[in-house]
PDB file of N, CA and C in Angstrom:
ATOM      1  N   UNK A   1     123.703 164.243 163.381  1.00  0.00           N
ATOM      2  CA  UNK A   1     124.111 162.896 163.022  1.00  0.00           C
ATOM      3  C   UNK A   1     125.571 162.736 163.401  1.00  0.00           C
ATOM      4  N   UNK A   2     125.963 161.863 164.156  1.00  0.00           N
ATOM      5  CA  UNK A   2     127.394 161.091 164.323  1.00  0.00           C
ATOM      6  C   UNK A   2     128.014 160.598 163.438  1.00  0.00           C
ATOM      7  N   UNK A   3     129.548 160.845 163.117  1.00  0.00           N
ATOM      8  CA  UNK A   3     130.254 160.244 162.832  1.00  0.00           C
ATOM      9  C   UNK A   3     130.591 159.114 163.083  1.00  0.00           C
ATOM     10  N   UNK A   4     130.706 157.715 162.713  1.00  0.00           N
ATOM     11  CA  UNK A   4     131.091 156.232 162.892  1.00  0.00           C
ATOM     12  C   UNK A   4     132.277 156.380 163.093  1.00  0.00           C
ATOM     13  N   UNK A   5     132.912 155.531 164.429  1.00  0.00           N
ATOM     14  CA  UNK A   5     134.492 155.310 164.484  1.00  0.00           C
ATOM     15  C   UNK A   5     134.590 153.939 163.755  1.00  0.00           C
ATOM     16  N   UNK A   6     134.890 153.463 162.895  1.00  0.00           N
ATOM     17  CA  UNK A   6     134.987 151.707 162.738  1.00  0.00           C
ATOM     18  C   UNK A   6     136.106 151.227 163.251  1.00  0.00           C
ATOM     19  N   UNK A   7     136.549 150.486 163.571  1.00  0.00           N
ATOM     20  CA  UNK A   7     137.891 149.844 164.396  1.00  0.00           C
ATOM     21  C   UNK A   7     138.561 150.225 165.937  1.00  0.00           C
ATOM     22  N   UNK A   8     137.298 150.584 166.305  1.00  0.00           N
ATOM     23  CA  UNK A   8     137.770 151.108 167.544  1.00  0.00           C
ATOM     24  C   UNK A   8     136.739 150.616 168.714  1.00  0.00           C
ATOM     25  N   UNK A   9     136.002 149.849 168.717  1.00  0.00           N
ATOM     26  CA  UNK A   9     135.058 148.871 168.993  1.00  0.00           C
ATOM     27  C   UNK A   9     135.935 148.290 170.157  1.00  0.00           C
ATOM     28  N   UNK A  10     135.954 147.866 171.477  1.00  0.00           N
ATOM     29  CA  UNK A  10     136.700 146.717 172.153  1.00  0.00           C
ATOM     30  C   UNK A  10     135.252 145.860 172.820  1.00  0.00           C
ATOM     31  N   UNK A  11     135.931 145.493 174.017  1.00  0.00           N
ATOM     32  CA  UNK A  11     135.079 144.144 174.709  1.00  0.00           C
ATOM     33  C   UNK A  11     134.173 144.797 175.767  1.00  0.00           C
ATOM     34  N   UNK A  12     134.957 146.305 175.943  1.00  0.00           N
ATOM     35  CA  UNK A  12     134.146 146.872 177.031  1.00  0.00           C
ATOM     36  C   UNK A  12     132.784 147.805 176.936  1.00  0.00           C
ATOM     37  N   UNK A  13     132.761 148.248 175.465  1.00  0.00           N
ATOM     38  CA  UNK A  13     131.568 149.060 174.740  1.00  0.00           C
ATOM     39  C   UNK A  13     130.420 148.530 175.138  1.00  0.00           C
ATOM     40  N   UNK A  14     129.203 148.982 175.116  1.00  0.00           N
ATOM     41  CA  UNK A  14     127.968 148.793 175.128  1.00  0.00           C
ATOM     42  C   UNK A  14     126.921 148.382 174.151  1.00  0.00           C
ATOM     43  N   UNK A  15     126.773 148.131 173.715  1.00  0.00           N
ATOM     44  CA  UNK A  15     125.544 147.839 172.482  1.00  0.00           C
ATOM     45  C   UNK A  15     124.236 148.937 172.407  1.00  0.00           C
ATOM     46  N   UNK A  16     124.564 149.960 171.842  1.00  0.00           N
ATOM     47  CA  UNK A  16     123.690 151.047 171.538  1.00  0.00           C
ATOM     48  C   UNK A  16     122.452 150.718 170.812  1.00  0.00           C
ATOM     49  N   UNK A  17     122.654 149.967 169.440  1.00  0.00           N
ATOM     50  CA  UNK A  17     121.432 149.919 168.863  1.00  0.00           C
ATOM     51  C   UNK A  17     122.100 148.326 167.646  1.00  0.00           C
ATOM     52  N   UNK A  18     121.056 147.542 167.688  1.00  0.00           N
ATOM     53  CA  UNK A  18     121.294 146.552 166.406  1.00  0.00           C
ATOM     54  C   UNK A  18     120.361 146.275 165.479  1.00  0.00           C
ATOM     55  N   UNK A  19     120.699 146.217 163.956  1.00  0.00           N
ATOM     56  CA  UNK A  19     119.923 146.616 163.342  1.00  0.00           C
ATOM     57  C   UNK A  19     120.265 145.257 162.324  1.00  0.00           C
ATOM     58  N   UNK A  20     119.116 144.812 161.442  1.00  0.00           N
ATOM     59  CA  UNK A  20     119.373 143.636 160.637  1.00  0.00           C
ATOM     60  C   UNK A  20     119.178 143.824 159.596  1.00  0.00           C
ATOM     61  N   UNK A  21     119.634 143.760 158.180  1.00  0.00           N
ATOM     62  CA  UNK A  21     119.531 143.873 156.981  1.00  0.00           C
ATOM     63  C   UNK A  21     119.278 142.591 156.010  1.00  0.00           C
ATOM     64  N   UNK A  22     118.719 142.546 154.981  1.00  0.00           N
ATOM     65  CA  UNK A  22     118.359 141.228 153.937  1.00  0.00           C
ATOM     66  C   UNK A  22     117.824 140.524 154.275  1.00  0.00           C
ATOM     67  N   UNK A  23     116.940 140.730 155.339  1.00  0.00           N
ATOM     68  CA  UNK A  23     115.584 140.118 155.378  1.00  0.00           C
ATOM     69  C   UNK A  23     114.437 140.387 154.786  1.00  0.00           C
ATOM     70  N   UNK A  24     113.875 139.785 154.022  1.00  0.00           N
ATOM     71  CA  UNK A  24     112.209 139.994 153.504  1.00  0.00           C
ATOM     72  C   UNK A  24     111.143 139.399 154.152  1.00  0.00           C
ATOM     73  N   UNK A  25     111.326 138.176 154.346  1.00  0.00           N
ATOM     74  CA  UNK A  25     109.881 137.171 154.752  1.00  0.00           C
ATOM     75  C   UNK A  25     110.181 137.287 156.201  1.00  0.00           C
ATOM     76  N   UNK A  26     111.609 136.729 156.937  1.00  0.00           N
ATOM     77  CA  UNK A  26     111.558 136.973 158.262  1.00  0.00           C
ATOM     78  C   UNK A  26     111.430 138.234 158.649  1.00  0.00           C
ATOM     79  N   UNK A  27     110.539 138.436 159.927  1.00  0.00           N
ATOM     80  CA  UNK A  27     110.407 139.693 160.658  1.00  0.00           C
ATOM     81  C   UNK A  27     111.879 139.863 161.434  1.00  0.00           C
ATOM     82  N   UNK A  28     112.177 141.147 161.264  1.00  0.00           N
ATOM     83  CA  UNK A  28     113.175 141.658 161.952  1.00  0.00           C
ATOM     84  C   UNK A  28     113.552 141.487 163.620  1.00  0.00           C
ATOM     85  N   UNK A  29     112.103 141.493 164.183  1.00  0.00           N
ATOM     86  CA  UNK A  29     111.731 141.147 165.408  1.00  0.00           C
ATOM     87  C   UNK A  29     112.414 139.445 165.502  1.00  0.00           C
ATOM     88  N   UNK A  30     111.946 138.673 164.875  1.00  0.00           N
ATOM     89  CA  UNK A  30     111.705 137.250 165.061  1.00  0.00           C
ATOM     90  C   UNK A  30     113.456 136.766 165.438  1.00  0.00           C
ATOM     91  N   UNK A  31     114.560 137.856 164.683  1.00  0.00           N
ATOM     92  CA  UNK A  31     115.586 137.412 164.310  1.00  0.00           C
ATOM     93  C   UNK A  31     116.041 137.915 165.726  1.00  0.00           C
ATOM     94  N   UNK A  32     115.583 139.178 166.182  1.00  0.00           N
ATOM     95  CA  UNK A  32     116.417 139.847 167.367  1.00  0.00           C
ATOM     96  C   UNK A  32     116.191 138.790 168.619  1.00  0.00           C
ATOM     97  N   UNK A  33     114.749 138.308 168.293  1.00  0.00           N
ATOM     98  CA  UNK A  33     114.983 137.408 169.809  1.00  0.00           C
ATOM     99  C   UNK A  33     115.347 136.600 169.738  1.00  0.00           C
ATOM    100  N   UNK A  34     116.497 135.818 168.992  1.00  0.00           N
ATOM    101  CA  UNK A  34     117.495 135.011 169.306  1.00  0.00           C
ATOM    102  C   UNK A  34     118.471 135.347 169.693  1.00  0.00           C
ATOM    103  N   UNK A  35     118.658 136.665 169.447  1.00  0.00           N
ATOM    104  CA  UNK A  35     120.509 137.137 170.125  1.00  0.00           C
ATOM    105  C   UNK A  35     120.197 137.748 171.720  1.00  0.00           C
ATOM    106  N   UNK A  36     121.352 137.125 172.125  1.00  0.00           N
ATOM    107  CA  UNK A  36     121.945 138.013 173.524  1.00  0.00           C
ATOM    108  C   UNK A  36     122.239 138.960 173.643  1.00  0.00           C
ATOM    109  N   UNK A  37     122.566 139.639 172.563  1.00  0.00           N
ATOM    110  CA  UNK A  37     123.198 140.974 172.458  1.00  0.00           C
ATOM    111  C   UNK A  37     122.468 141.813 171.932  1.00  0.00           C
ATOM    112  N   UNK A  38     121.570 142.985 173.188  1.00  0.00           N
ATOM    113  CA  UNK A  38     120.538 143.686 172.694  1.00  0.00           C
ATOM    114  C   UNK A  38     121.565 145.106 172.849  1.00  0.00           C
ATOM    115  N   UNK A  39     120.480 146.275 172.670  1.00  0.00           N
ATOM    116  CA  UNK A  39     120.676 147.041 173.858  1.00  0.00           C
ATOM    117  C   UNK A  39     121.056 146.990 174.810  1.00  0.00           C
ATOM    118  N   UNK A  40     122.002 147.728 175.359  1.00  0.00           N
ATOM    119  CA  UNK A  40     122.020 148.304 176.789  1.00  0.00           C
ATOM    120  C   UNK A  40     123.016 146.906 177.111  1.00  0.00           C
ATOM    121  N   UNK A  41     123.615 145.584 176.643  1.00  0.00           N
ATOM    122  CA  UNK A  41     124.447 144.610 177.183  1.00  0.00           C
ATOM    123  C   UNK A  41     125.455 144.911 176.518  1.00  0.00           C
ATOM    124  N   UNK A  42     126.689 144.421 176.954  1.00  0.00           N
ATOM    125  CA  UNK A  42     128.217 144.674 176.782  1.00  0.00           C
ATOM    126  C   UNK A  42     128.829 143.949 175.554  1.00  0.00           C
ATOM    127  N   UNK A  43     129.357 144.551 174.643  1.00  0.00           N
ATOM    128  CA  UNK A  43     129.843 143.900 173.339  1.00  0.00           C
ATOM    129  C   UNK A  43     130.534 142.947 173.848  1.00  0.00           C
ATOM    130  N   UNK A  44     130.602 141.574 173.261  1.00  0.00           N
ATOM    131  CA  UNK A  44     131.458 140.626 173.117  1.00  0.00           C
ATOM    132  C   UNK A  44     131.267 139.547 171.956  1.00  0.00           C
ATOM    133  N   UNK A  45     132.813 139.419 171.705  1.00  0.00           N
ATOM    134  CA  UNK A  45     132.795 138.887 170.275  1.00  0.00           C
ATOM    135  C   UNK A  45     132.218 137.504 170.469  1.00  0.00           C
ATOM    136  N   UNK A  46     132.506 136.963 171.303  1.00  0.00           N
ATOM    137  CA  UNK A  46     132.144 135.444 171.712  1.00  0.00           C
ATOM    138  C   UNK A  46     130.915 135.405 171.882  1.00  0.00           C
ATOM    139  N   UNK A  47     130.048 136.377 172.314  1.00  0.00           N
ATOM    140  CA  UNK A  47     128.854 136.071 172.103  1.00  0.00           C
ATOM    141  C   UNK A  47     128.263 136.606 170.792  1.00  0.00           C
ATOM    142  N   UNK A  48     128.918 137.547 170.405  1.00  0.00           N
ATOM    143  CA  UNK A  48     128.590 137.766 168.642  1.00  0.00           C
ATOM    144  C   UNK A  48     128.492 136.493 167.721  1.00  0.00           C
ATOM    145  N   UNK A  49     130.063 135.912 168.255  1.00  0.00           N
ATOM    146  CA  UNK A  49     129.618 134.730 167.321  1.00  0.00           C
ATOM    147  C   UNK A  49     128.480 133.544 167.824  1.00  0.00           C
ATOM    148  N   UNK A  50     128.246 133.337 168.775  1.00  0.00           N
ATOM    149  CA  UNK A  50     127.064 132.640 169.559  1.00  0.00           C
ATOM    150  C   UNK A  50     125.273 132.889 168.940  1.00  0.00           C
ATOM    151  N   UNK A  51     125.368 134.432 168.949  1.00  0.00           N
ATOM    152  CA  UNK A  51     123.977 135.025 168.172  1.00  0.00           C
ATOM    153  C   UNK A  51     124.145 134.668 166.765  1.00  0.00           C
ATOM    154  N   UNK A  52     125.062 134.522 165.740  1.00  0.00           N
ATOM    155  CA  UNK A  52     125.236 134.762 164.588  1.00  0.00           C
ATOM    156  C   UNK A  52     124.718 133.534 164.452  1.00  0.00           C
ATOM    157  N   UNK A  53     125.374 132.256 165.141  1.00  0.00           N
ATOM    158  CA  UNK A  53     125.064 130.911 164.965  1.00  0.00           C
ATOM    159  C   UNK A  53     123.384 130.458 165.295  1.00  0.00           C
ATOM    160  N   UNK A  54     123.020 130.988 166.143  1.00  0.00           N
ATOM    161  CA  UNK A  54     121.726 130.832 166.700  1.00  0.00           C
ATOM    162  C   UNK A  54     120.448 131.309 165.546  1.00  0.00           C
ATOM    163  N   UNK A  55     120.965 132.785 164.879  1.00  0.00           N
ATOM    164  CA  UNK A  55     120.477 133.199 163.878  1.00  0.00           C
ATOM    165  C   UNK A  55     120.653 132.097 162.356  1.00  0.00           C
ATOM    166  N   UNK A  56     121.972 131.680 162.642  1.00  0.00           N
ATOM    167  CA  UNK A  56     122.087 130.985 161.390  1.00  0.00           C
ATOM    168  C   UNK A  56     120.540 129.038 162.077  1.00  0.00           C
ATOM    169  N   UNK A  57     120.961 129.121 162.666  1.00  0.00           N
ATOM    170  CA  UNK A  57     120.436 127.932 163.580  1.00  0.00           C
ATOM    171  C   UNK A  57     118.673 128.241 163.325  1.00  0.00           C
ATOM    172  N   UNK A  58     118.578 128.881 163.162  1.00  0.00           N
ATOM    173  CA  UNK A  58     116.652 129.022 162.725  1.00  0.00           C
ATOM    174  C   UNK A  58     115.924 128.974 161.484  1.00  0.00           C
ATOM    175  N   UNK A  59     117.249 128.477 160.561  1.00  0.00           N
ATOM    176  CA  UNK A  59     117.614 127.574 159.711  1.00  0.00           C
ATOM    177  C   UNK A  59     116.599 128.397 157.967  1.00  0.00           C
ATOM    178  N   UNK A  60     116.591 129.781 158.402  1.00  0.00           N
ATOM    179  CA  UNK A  60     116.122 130.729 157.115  1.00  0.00           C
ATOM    180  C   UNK A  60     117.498 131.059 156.258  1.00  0.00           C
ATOM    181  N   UNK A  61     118.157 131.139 156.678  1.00  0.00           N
ATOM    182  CA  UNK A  61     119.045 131.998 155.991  1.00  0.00           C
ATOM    183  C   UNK A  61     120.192 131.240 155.634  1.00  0.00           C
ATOM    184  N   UNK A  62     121.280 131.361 154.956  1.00  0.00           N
ATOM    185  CA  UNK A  62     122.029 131.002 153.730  1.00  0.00           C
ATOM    186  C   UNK A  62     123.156 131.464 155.092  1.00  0.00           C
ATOM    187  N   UNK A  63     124.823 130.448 154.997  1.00  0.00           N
ATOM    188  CA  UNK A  63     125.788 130.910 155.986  1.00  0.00           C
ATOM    189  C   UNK A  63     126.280 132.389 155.756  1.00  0.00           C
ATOM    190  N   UNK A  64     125.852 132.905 154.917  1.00  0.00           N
ATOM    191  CA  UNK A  64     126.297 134.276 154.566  1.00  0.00           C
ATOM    192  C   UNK A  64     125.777 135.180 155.589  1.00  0.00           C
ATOM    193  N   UNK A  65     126.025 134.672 156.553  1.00  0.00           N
ATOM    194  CA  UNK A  65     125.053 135.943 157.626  1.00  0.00           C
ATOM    195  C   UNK A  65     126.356 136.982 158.251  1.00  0.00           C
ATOM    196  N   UNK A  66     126.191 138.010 157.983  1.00  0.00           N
ATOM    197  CA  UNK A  66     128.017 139.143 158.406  1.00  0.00           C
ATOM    198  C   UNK A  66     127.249 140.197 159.948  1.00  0.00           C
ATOM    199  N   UNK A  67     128.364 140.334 161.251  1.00  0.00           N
ATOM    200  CA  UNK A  67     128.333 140.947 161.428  1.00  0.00           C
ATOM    201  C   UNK A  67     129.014 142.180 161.349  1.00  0.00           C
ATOM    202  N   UNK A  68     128.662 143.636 161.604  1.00  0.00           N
ATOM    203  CA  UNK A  68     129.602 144.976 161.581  1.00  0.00           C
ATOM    204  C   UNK A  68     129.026 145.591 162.777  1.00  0.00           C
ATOM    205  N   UNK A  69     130.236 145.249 163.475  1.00  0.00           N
ATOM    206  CA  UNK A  69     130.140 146.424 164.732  1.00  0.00           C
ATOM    207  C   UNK A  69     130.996 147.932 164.685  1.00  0.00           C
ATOM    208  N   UNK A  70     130.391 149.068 164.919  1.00  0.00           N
ATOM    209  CA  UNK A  70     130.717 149.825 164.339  1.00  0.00           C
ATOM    210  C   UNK A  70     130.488 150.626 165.801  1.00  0.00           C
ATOM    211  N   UNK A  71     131.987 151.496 166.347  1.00  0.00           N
ATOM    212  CA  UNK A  71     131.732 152.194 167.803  1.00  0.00           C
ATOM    213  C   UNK A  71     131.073 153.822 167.239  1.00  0.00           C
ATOM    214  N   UNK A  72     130.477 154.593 167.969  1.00  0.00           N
ATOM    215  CA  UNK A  72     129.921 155.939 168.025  1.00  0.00           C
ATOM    216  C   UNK A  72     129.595 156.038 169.881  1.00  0.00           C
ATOM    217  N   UNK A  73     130.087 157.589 169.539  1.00  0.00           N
ATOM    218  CA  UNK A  73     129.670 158.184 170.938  1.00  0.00           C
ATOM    219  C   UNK A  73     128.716 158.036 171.920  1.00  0.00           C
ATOM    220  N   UNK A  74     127.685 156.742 171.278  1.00  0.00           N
ATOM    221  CA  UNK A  74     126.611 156.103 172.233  1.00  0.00           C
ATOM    222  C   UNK A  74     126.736 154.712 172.580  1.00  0.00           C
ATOM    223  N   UNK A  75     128.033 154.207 171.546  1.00  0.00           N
ATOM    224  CA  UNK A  75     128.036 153.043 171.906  1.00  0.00           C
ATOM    225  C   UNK A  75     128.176 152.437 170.795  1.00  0.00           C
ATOM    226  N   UNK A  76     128.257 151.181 170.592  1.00  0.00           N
ATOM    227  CA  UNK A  76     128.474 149.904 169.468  1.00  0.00           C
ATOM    228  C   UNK A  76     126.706 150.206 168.738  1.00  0.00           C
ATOM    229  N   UNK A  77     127.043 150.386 167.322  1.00  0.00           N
ATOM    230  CA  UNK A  77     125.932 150.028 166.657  1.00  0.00           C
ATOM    231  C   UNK A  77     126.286 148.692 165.557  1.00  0.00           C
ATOM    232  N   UNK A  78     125.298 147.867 166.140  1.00  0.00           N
ATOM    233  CA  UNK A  78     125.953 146.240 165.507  1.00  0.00           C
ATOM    234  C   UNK A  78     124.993 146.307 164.340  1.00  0.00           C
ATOM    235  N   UNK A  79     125.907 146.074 163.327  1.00  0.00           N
ATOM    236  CA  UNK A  79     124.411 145.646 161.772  1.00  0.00           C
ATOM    237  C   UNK A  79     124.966 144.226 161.660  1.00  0.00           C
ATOM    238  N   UNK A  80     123.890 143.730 161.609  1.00  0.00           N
ATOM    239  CA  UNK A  80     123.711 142.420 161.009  1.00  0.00           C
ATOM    240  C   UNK A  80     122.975 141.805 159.757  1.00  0.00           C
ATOM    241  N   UNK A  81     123.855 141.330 158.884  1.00  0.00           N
ATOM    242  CA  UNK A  81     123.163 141.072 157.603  1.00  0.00           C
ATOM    243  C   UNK A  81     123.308 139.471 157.231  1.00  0.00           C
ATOM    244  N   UNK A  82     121.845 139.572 157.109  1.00  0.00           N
ATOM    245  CA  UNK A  82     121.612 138.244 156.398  1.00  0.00           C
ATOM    246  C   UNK A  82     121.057 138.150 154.857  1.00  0.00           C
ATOM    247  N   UNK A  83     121.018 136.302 154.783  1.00  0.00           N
ATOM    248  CA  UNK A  83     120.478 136.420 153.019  1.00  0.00           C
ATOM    249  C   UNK A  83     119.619 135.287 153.497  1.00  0.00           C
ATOM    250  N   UNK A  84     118.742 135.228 152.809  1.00  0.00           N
ATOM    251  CA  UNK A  84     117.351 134.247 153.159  1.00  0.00           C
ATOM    252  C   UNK A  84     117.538 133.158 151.659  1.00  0.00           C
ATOM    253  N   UNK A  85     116.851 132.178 152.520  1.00  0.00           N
ATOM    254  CA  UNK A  85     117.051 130.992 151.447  1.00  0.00           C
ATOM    255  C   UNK A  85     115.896 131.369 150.698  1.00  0.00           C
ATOM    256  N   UNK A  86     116.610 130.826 149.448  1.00  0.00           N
ATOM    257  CA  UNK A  86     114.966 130.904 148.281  1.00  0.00           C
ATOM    258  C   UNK A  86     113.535 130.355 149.022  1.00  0.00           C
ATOM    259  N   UNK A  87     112.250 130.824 149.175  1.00  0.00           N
ATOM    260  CA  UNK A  87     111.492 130.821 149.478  1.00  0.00           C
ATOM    261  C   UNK A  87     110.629 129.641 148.875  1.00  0.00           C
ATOM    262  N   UNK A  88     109.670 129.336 149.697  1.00  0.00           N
ATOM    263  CA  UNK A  88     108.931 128.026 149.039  1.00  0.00           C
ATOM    264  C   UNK A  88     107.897 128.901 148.657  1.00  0.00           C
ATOM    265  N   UNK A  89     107.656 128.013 147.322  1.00  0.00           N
ATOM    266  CA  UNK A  89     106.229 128.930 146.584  1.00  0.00           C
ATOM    267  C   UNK A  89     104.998 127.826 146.552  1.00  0.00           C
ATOM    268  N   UNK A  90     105.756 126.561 146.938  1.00  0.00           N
ATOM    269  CA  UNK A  90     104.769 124.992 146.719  1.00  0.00           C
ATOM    270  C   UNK A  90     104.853 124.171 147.103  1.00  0.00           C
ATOM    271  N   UNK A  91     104.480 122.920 147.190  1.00  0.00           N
ATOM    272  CA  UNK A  91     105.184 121.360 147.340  1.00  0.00           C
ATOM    273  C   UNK A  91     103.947 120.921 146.522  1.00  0.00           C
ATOM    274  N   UNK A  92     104.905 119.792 145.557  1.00  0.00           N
ATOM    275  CA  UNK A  92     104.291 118.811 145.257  1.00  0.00           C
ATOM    276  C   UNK A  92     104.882 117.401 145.905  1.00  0.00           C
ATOM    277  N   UNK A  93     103.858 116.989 145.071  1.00  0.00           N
ATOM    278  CA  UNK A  93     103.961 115.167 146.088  1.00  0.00           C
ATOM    279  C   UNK A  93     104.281 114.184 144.925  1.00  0.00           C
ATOM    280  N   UNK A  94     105.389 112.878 145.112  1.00  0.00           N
ATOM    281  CA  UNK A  94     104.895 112.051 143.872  1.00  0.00           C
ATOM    282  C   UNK A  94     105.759 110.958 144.221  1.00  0.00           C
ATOM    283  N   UNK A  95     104.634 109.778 144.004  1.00  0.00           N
ATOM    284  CA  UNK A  95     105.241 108.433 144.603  1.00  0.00           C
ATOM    285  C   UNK A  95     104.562 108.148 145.914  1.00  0.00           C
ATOM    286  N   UNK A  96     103.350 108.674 146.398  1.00  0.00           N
ATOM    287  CA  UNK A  96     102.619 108.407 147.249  1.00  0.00           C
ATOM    288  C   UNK A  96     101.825 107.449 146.924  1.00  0.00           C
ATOM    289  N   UNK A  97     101.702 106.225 147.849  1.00  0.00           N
ATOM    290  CA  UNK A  97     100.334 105.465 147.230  1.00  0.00           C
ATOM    291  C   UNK A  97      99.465 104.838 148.435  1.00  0.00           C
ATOM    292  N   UNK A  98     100.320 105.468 149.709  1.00  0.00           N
ATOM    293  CA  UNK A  98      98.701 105.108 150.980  1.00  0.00           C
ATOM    294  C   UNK A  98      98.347 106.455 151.014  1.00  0.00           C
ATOM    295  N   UNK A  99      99.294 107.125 151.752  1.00  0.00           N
ATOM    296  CA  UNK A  99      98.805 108.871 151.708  1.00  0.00           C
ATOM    297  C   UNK A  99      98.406 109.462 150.987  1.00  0.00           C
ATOM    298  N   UNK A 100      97.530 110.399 150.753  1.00  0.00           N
ATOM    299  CA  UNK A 100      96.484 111.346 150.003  1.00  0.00           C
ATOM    300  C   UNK A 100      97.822 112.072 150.070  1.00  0.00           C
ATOM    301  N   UNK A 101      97.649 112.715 148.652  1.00  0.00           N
ATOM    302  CA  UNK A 101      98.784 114.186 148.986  1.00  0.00           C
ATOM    303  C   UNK A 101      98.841 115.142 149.372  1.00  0.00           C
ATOM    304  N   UNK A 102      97.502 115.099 149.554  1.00  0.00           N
ATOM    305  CA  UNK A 102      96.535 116.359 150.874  1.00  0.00           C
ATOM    306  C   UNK A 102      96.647 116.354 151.631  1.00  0.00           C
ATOM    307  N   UNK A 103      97.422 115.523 152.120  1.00  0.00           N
ATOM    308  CA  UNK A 103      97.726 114.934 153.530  1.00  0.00           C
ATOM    309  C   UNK A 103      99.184 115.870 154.046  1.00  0.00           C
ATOM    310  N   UNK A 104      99.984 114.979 152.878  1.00  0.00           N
ATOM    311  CA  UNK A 104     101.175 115.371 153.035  1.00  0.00           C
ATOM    312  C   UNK A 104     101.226 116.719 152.514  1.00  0.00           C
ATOM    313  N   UNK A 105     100.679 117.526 151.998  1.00  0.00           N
ATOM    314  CA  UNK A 105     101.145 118.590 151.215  1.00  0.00           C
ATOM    315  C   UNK A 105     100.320 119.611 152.866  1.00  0.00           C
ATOM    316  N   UNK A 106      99.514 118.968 153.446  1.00  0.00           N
ATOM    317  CA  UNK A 106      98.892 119.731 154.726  1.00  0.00           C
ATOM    318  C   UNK A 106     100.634 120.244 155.858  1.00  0.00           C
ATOM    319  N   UNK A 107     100.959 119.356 155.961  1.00  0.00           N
ATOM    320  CA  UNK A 107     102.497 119.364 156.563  1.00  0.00           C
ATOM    321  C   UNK A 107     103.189 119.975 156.605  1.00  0.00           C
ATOM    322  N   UNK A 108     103.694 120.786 154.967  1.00  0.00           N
ATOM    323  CA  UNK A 108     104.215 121.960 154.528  1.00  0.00           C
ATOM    324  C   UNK A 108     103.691 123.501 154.429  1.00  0.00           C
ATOM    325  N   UNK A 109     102.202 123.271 154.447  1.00  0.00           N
ATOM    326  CA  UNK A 109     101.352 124.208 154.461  1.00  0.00           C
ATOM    327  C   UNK A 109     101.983 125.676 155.120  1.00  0.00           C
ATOM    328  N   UNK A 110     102.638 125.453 156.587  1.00  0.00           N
ATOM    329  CA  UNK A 110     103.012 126.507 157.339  1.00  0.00           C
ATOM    330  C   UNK A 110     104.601 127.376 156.971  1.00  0.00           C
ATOM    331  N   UNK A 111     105.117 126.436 155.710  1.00  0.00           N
ATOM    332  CA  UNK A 111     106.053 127.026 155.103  1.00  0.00           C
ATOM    333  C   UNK A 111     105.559 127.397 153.723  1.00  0.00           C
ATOM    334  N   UNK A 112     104.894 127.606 153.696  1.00  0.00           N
ATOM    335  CA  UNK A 112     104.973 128.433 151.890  1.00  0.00           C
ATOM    336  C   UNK A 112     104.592 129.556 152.734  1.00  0.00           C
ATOM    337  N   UNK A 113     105.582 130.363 151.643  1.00  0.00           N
ATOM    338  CA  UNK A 113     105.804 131.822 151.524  1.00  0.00           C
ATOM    339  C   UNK A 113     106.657 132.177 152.500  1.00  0.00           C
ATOM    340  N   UNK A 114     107.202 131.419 152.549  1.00  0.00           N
ATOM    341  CA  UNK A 114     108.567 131.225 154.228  1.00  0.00           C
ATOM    342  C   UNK A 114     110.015 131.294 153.339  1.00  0.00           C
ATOM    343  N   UNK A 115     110.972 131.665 153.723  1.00  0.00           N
ATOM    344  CA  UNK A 115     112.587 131.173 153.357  1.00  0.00           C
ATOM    345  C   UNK A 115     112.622 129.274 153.143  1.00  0.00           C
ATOM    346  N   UNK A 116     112.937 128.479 152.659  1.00  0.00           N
ATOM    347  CA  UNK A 116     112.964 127.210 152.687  1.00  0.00           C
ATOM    348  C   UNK A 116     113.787 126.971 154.185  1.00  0.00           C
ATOM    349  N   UNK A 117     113.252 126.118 155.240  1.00  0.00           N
ATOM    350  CA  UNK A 117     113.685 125.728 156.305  1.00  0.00           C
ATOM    351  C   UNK A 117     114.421 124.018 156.476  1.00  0.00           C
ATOM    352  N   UNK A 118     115.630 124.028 155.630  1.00  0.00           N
ATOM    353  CA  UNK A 118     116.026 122.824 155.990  1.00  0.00           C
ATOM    354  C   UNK A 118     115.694 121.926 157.164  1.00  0.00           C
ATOM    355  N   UNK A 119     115.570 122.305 158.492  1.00  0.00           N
ATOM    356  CA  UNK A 119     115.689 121.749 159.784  1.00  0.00           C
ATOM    357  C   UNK A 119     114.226 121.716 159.906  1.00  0.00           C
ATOM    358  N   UNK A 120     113.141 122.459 159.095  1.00  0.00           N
ATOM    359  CA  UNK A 120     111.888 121.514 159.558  1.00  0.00           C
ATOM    360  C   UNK A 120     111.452 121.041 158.096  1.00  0.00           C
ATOM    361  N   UNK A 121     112.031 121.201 157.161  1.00  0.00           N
ATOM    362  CA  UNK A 121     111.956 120.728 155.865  1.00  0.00           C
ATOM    363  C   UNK A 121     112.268 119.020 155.938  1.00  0.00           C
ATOM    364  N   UNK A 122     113.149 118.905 156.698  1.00  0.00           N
ATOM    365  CA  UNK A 122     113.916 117.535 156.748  1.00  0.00           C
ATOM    366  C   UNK A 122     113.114 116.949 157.815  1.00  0.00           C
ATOM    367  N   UNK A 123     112.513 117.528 159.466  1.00  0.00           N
ATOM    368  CA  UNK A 123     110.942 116.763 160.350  1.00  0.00           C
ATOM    369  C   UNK A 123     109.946 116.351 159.428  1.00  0.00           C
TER     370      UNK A 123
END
């Protein structure tokens, strides 16, 4: 096992391995394919902050999303931690009087048991 250098990270390092933390409902997978910055591509902060936003932009998670890039003898190991919005457990309906609420409650269907998704909460 390696020792972590922390603060010794620059623009020219590599991206060894990235790893995501405080996720439950989102798949770990789902989150990586929004970032640019896999494996094997060149650390940069500008695009750190670009992925962070993109991650924040898929609209699960709470702005608390942190990265830590951390250098070792293989390269930048980036952790990324997020916090997921309280989860939907339901929807009710009230004040409907053309629509069935079966209707509307069909709509939400693909978010329960999801993080609450403002950006398709609000479609």
């Amino acid at each position: 096992h390696e020792t972590a250098q922390p603060g010794t990270y620059d623009q020219g390092m590599t991206i060894a391995d990235v790893s995501i933390t405080g996720n439950k409902l989102i798949e770990e997978q789902a989150i990586k394919e929004k970032m640019m910055m896999r494996p094997g591509t060149v650390y940069s902060k500008r695009v750190l902050q670009q992925d962070l936003r993109r991650i924040y932009d898929l609209g699960y998670f709470t702005d608390k999303i942190k990265a830590t890039p951390v250098a070792t003898r293989q390269g930048i190991q980036l952790r990324i931690s997020v916090e997921e919005n309280a989860p939907v457990t339901g929807v009710s309906v009230q004040g409907n009087t053309v629509i069935p609420a079966a209707e509307i409650q069909a709509l939400f269907a693909t978010q329960t048991g999801l993080p609450q998704n403002i950006n398709q909460l609000n479609d």
